[in-house]
N, C-alpha and C. Protein backbone atom coordinates (compact mmCIF):
# COMPACT_ATOMS: atom_id res chain seq x y z
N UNK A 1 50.28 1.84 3.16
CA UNK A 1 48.89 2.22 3.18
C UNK A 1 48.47 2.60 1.77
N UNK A 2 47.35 2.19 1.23
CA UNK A 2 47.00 2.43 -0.13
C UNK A 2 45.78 3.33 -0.20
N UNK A 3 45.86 3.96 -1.09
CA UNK A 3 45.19 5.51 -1.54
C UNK A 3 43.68 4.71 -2.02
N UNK A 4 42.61 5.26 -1.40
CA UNK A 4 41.13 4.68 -1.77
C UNK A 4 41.22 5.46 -2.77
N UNK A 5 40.41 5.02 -3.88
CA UNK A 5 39.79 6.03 -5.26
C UNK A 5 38.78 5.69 -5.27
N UNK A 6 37.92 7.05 -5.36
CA UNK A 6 36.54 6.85 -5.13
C UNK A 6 35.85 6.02 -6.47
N UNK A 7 34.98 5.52 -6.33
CA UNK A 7 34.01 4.71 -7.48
C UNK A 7 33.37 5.57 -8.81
N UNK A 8 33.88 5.08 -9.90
CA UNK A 8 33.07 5.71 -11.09
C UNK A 8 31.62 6.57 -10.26
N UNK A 9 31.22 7.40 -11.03
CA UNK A 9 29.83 8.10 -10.95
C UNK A 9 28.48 6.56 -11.40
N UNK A 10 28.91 5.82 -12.44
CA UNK A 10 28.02 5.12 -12.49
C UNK A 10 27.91 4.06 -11.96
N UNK A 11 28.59 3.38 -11.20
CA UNK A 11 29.06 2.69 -9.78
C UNK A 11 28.10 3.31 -8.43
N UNK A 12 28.22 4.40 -8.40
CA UNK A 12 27.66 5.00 -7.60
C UNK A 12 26.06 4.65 -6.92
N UNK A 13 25.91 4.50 -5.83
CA UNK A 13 24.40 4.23 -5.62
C UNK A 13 23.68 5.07 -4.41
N UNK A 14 23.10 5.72 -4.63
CA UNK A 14 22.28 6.71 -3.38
C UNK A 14 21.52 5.72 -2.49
N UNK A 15 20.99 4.65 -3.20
CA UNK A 15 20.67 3.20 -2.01
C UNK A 15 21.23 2.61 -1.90
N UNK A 16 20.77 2.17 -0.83
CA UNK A 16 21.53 0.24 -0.23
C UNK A 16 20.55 -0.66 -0.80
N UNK A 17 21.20 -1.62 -1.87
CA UNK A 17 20.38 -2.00 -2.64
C UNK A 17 20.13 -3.60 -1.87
N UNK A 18 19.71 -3.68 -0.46
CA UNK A 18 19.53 -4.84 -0.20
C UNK A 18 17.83 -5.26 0.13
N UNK A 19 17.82 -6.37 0.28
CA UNK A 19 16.39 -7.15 -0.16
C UNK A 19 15.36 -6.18 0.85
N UNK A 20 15.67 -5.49 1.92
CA UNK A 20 14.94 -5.18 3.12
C UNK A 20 14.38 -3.70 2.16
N UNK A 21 15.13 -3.03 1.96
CA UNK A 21 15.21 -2.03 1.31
C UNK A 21 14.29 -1.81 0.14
N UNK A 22 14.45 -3.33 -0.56
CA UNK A 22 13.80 -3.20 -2.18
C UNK A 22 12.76 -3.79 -1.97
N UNK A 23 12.53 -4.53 -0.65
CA UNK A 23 10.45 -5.03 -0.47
C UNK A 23 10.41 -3.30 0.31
N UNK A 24 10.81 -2.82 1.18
CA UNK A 24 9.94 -1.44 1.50
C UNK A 24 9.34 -0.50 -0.03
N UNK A 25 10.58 -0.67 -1.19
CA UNK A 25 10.35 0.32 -1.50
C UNK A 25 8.78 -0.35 -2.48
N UNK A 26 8.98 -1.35 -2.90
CA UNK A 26 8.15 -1.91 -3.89
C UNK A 26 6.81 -2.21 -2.96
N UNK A 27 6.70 -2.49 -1.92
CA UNK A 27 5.63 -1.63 -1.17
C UNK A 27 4.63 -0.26 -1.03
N UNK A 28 5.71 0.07 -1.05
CA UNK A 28 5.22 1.70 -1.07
C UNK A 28 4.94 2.42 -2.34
N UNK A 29 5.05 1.53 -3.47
CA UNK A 29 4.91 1.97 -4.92
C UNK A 29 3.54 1.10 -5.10
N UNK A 30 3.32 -0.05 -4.22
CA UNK A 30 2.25 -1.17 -4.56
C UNK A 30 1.30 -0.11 -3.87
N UNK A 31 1.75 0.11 -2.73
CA UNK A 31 0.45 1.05 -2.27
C UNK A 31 0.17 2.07 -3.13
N UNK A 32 0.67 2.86 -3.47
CA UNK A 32 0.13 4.07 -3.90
C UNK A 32 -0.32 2.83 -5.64
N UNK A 33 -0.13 2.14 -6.10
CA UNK A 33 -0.85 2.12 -7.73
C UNK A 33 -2.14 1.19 -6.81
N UNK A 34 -2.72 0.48 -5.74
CA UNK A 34 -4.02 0.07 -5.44
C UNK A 34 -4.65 1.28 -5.50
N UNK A 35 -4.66 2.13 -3.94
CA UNK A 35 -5.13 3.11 -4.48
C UNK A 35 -5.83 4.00 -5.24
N UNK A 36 -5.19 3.75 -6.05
CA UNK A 36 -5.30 4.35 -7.29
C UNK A 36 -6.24 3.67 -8.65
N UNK A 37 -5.73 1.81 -8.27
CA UNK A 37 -6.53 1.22 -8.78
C UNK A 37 -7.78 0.73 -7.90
N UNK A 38 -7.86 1.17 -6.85
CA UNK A 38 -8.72 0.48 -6.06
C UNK A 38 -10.37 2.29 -6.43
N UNK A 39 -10.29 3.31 -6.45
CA UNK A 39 -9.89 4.13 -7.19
C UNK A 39 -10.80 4.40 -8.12
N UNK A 40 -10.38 3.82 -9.59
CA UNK A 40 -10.78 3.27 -10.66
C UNK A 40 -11.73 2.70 -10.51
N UNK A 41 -11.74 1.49 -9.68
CA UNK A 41 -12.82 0.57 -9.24
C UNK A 41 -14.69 1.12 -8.55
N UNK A 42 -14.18 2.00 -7.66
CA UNK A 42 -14.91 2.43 -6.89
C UNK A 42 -15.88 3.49 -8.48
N UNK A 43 -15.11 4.33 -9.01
CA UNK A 43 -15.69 5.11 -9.68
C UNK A 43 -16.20 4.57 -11.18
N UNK A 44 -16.01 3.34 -11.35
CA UNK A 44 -16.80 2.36 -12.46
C UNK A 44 -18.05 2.16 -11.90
N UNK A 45 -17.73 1.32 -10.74
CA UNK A 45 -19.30 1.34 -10.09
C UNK A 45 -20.01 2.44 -9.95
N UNK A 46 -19.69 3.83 -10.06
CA UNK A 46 -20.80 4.88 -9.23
C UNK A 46 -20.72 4.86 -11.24
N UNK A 47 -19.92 4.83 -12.14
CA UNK A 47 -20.60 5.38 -13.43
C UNK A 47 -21.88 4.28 -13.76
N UNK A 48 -21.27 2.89 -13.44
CA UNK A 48 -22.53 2.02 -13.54
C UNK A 48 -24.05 2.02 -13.48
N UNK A 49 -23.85 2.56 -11.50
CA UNK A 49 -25.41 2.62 -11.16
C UNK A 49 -25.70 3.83 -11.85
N UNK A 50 -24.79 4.91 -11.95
CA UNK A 50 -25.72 6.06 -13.08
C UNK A 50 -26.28 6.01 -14.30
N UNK A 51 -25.56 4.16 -15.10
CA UNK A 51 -25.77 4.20 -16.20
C UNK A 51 -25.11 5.11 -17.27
N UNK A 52 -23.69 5.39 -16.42
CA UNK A 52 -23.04 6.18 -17.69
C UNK A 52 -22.31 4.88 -18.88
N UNK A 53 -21.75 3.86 -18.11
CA UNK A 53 -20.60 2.80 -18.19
C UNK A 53 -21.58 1.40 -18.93
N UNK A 54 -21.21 0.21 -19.21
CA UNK A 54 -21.86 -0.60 -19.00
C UNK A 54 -21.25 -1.70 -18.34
N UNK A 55 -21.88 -2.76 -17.76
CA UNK A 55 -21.65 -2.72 -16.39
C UNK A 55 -20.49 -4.13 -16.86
N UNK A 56 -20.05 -4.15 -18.51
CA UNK A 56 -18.98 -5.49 -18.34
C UNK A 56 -17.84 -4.59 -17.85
N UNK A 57 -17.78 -3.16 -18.03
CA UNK A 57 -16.70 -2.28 -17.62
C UNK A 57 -16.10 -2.77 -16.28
N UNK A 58 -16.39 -3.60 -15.22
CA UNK A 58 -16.35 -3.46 -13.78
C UNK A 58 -15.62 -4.47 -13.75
N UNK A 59 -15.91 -5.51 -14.82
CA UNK A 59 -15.30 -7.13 -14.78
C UNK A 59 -13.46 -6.69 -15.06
N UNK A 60 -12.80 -5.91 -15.89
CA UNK A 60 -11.81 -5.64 -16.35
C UNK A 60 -11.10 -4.59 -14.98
N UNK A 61 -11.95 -3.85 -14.55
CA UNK A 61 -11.37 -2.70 -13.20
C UNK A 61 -11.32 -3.79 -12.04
N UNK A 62 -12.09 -4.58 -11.83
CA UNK A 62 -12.39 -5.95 -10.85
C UNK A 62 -10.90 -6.59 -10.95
N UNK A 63 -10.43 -6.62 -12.04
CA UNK A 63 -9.16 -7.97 -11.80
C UNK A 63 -7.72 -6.96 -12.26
N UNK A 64 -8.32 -6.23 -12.54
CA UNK A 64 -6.93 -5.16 -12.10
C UNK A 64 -6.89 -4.60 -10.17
N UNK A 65 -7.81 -3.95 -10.19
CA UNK A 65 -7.77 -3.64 -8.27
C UNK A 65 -7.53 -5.08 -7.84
N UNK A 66 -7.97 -6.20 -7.75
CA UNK A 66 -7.80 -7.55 -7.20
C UNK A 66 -6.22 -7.73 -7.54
N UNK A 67 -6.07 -8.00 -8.22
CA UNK A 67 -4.63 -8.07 -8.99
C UNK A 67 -3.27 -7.04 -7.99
N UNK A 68 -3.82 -5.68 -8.02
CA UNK A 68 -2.79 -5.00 -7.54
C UNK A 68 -2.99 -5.46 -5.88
N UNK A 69 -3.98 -5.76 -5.38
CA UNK A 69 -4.42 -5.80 -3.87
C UNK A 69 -2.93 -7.17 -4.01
N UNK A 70 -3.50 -8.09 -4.38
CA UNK A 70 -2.79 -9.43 -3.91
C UNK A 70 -1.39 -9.25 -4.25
N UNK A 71 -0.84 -8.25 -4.92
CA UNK A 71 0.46 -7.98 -5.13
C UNK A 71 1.07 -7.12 -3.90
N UNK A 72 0.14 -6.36 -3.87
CA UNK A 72 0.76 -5.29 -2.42
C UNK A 72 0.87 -6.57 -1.04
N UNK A 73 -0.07 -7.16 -1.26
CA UNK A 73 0.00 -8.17 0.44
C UNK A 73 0.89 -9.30 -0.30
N UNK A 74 1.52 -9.35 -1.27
CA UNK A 74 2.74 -10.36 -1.39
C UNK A 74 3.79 -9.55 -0.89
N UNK A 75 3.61 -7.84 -1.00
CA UNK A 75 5.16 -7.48 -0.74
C UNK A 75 5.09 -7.03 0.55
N UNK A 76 3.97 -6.91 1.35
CA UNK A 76 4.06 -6.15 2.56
C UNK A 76 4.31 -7.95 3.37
N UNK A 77 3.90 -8.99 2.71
CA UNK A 77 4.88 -10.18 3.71
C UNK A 77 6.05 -10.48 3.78
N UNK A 78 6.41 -9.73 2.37
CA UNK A 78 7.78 -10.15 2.09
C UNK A 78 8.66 -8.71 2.96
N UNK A 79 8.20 -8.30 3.12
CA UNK A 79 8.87 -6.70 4.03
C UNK A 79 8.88 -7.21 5.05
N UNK A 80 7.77 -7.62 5.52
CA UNK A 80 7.68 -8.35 6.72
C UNK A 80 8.65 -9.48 7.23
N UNK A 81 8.50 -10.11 6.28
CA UNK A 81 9.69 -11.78 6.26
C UNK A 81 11.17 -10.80 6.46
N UNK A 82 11.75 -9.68 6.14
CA UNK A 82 13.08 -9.11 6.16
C UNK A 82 13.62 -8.92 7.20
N UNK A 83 13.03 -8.22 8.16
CA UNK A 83 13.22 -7.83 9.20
C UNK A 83 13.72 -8.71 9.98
């Protein structure tokens, strides 16, 4: 019978680094930066109609929120596809 030795510290992994695992987590990181950029978006427009902003400001917040949206629904299919 042979003696296990446990794995270096940097070997070591607190996850299971498999595909099911790494679309949840990159999910849940996509969600929270829409959000956030979605967010951004919303509060360009209210500086707009106040006329704080000018209004090419919206075109650049526009394809970032768009951008993060279509990234989050690539990974919430691909979370989906795991299962």
């Amino acid at each position: 019978m042979e003696a296990e030795v446990a794995a270096p510290h940097w070997q070591r992994s607190y996850w299971d680094h498999d595909t099911q695992n790494c679309g949840a987590a990159s999910f849940g990181r996509e969600i929270v930066m829409t959000i956030l950029l979605v967010w951004n978006f919303v509060s360009n427009v209210l500086n707009v109609l106040r006329g704080v902003d000018a209004p090419v400001v919206l075109f650049a917040s526009f394809i970032y929120a768009f951008g993060c949206l279509t990234v989050m629904v690539f990974f919430f299919v691909f979370h989906r596809a795991q299962r």
